[in-house]
Protein backbone atom coordinates (compact mmCIF):
# COMPACT_ATOMS: atom_id res chain seq x y z
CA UNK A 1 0.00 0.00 0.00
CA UNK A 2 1.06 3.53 -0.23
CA UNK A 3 2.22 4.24 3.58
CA UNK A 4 4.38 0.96 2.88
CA UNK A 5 5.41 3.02 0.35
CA UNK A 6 6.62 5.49 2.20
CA UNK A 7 8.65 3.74 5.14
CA UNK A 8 10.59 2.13 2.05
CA UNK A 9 11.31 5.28 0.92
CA UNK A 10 12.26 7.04 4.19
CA UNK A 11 14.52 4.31 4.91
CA UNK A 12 16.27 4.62 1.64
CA UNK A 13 16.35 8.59 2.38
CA UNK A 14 18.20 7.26 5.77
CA UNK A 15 20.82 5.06 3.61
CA UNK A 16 21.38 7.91 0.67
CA UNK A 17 21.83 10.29 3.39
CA UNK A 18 24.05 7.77 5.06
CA UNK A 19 25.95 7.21 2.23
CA UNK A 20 26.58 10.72 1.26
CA UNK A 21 27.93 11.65 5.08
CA UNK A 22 30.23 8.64 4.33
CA UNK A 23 31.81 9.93 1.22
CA UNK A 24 31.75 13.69 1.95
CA UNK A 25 33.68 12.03 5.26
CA UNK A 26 35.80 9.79 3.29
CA UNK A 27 36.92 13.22 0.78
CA UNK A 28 37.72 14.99 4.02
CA UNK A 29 40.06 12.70 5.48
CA UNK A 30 41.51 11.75 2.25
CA UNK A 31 42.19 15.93 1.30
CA UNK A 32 43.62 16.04 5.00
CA UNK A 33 45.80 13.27 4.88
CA UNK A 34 47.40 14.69 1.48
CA UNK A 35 47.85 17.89 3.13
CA UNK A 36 49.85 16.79 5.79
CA UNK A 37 51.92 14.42 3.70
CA UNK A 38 53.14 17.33 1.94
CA UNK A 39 52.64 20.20 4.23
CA UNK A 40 56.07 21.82 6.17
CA UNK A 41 56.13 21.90 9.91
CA UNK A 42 56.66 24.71 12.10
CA UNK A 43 55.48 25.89 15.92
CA UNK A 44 53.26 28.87 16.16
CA UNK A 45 51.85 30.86 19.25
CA UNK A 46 47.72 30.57 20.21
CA UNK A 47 47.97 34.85 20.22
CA UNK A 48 44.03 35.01 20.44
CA UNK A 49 40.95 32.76 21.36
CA UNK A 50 38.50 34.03 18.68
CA UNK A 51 34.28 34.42 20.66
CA UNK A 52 31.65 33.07 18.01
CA UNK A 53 28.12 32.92 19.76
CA UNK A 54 27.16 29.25 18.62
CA UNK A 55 23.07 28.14 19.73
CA UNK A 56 23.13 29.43 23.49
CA UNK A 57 26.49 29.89 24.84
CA UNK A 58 29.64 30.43 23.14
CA UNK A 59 32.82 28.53 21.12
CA UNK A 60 36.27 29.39 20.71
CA UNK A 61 38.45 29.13 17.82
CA UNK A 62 42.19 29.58 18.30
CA UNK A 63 43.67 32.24 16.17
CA UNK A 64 47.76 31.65 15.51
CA UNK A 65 50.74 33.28 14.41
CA UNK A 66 53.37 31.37 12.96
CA UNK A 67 57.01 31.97 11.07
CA UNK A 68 57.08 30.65 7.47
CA UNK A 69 60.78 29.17 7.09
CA UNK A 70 61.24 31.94 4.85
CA UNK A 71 61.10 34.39 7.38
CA UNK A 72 57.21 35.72 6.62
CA UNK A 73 55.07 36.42 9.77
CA UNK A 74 51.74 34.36 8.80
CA UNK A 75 48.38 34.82 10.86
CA UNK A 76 45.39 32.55 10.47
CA UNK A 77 42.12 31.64 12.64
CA UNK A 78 41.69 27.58 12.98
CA UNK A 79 38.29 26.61 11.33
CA UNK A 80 37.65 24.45 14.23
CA UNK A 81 35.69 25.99 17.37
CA UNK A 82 34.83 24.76 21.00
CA UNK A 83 33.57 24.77 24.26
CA UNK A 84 35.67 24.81 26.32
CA UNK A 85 38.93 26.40 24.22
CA UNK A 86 40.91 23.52 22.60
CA UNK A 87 43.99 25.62 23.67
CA UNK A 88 44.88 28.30 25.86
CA UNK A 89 46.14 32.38 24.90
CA UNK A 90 49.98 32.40 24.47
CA UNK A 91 50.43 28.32 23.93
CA UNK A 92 52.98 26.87 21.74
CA UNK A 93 51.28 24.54 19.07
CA UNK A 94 52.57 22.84 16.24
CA UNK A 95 51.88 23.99 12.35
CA UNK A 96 51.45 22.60 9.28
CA UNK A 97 51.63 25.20 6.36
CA UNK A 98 51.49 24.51 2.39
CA UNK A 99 55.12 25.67 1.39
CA UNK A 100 53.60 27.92 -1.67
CA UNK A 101 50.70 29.24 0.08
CA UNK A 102 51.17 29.29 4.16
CA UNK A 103 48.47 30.65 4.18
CA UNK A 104 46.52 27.83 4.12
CA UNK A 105 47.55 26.56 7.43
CA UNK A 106 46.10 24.30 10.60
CA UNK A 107 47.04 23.05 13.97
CA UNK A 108 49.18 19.84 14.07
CA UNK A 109 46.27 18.14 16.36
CA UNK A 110 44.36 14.92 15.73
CA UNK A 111 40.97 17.04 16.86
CA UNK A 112 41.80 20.16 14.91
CA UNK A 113 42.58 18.00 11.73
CA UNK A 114 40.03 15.03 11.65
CA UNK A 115 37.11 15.50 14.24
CA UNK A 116 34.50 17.32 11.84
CA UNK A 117 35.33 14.08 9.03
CA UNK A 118 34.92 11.32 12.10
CA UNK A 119 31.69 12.96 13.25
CA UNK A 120 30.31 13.13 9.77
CA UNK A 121 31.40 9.31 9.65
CA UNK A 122 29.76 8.43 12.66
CA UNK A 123 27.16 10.49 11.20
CA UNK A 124 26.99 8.33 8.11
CA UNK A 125 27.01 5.38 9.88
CA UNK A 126 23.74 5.68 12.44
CA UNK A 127 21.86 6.90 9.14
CA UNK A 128 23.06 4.07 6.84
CA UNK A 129 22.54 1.75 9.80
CA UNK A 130 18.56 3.44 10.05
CA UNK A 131 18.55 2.78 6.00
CA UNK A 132 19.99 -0.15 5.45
CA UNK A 133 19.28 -2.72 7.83
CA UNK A 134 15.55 -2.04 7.68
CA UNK A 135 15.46 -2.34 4.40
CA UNK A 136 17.39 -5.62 4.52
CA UNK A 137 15.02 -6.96 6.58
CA UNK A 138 11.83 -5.46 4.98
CA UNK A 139 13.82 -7.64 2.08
CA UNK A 140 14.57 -10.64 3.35
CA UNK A 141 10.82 -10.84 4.94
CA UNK A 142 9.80 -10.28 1.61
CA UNK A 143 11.03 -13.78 0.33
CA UNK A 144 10.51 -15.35 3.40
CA UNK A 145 6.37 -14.67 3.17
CA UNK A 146 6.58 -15.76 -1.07
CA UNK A 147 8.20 -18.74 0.34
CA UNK A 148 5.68 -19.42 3.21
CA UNK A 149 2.74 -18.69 0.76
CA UNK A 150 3.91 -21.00 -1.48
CA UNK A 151 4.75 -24.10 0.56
CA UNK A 152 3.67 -22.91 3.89
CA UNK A 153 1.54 -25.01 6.45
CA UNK A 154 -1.86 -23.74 7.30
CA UNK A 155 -3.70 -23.54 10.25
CA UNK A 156 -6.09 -20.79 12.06
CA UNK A 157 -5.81 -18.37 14.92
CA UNK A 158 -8.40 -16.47 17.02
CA UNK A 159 -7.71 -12.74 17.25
CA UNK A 160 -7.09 -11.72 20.61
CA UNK A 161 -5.83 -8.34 20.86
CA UNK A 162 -5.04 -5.08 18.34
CA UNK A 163 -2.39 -2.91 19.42
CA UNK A 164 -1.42 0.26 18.57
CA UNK A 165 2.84 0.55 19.11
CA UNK A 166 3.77 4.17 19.93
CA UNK A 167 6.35 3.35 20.61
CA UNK A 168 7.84 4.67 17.10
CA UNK A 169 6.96 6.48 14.32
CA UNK A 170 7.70 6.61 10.43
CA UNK A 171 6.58 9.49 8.34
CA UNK A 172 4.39 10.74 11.48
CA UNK A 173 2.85 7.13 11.61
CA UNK A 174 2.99 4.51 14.15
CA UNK A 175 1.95 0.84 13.15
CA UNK A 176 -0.40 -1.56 14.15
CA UNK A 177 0.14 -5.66 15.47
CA UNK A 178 -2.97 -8.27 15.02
CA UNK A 179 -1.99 -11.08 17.72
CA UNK A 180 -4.04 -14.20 17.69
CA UNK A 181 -3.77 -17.45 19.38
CA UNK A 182 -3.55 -20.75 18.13
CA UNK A 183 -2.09 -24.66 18.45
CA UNK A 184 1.07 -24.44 15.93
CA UNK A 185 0.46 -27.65 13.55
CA UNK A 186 4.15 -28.59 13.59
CA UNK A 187 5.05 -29.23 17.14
CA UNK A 188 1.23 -28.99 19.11
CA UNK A 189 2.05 -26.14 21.34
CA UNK A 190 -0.47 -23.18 21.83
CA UNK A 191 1.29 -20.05 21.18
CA UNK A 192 0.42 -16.21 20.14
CA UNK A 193 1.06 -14.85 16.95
CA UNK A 194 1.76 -12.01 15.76
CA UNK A 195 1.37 -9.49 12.36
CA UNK A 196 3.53 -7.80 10.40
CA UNK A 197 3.61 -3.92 11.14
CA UNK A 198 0.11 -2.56 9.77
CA UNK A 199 0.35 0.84 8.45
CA UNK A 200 -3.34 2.10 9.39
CA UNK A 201 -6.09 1.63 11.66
CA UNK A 202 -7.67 -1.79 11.47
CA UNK A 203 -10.27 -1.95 14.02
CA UNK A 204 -13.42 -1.62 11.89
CA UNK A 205 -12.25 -4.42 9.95
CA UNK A 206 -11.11 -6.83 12.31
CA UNK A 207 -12.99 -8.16 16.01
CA UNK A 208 -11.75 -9.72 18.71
CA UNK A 209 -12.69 -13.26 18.60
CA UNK A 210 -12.37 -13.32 15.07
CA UNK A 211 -10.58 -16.15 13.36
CA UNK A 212 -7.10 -15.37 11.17
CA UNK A 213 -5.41 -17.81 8.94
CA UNK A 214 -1.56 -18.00 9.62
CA UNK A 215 1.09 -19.94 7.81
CA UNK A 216 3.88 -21.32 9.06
CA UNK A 217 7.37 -22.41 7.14
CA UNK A 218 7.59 -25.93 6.60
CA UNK A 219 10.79 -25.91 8.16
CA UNK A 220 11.13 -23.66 11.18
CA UNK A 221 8.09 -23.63 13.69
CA UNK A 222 8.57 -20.16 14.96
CA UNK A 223 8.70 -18.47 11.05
CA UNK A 224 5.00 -17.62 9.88
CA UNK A 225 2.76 -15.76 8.65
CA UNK A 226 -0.45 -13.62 9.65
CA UNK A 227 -2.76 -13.70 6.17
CA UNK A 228 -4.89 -10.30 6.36
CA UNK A 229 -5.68 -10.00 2.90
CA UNK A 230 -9.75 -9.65 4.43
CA UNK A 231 -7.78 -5.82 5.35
CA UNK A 232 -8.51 -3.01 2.99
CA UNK A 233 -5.82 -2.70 0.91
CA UNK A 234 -4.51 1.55 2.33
């Protein structure tokens, strides 16, 4: 149905996004670890802590002067800010400088050089996680119910409870669970079982009471699946 739709798509929107903070990541650390290879070192003096107002309190970005080894006096501001200062007015920090443009210049510190790359990686990885794996699984489900259709063993189920989970929500939506219970046909225990996610409001289809045909997969008692087809397709 069309809100099905939608979570597929959000969850590929979670693994493009992912993706994109990965290589944007990957470019950063890459152009960083160039510069350095090439770049001259030096030592430079913290001669300011630079005040940005940054949400509701403040950061600090060092500001450093440093001698080129051709003798030219070179001032730049890091592009890095914090809370607390990273280093203190009138500290002695290491430089690297391009040798044609010194200009271009940064702090000789693992923070100052790769922390805005590893948070966009870190970044990339909770979104591609959020993208990804559901969409695995949406997958893999996906085959797992044309298998169970296909050679699947049959019984029935009496509805026994409709729950809302609020527990999260997709595109402003939070699903719906059917559980029934039933005798499972392959090893003649009485257990409860439960839908797939249900993108809509099924109560004025479905009653408590109401008998539900579930399949199971002929190998592997605990893999079925809830037939509401009777639904509305939404």
């Amino acid at each position: 149905n069309n809100t099905m739709k939608q979570v597929k798509i959000t969850f590929l929107i979670f693994a493009i996004v992912g993706i994109i903070f990965s290589g944007i990541a990957g470019q950063m650390v890459y152009k960083d670890y160039t510069f350095k290879k090439t770049a001259l070192h030096t030592t430079g003096e913290v001669i300011d802590l630079i005040k940005k107002k940054s949400d509701n309190s403040y950061v600090y970005a060092p500001q450093v002067s440093f001698q080129t080894n051709t003798g030219e006096q070179i001032t730049f501001k890091s592009n890095m800010s914090t809370n607390p200062p990273a280093f203190s007015k009138g500290e002695i920090v290491n430089i690297l400088y391009e040798e044609h443009n010194p200009k271009h210049a940064q702090i000789d510190s693992f923070s100052m050089l790769y922390i805005i790359p590893l948070s966009l990686v870190g970044m990339g990885i909770i979104f591609s996680l959020l993208g990804i794996v559901p969409l695995f699984l949406l997958y893999n489900r996906k085959k797992q119910i044309k298998l169970i259709k296909q050679s699947g063993i049959t019984t029935t189920a009496q509805i026994t409870e409709i729950e809302h989970v609020t527990t999260y929500k997709i595109n402003k939506k939070s699903p719906y669970r059917i559980y029934a219970k039933g005798t499972n046909p392959m090893n003649g225990t009485e257990m409860i079982f439960r839908s797939d996610s249900i993108w809509f409001d099924p109560t004025s289809s479905v009653q408590i009471g109401q008998e539900v045909q579930i399949l199971l997969h002929p190998q592997k008692a605990k893999v079925y699946y809830m037939d509401l087809s009777f639904l509305p397709n939404k």
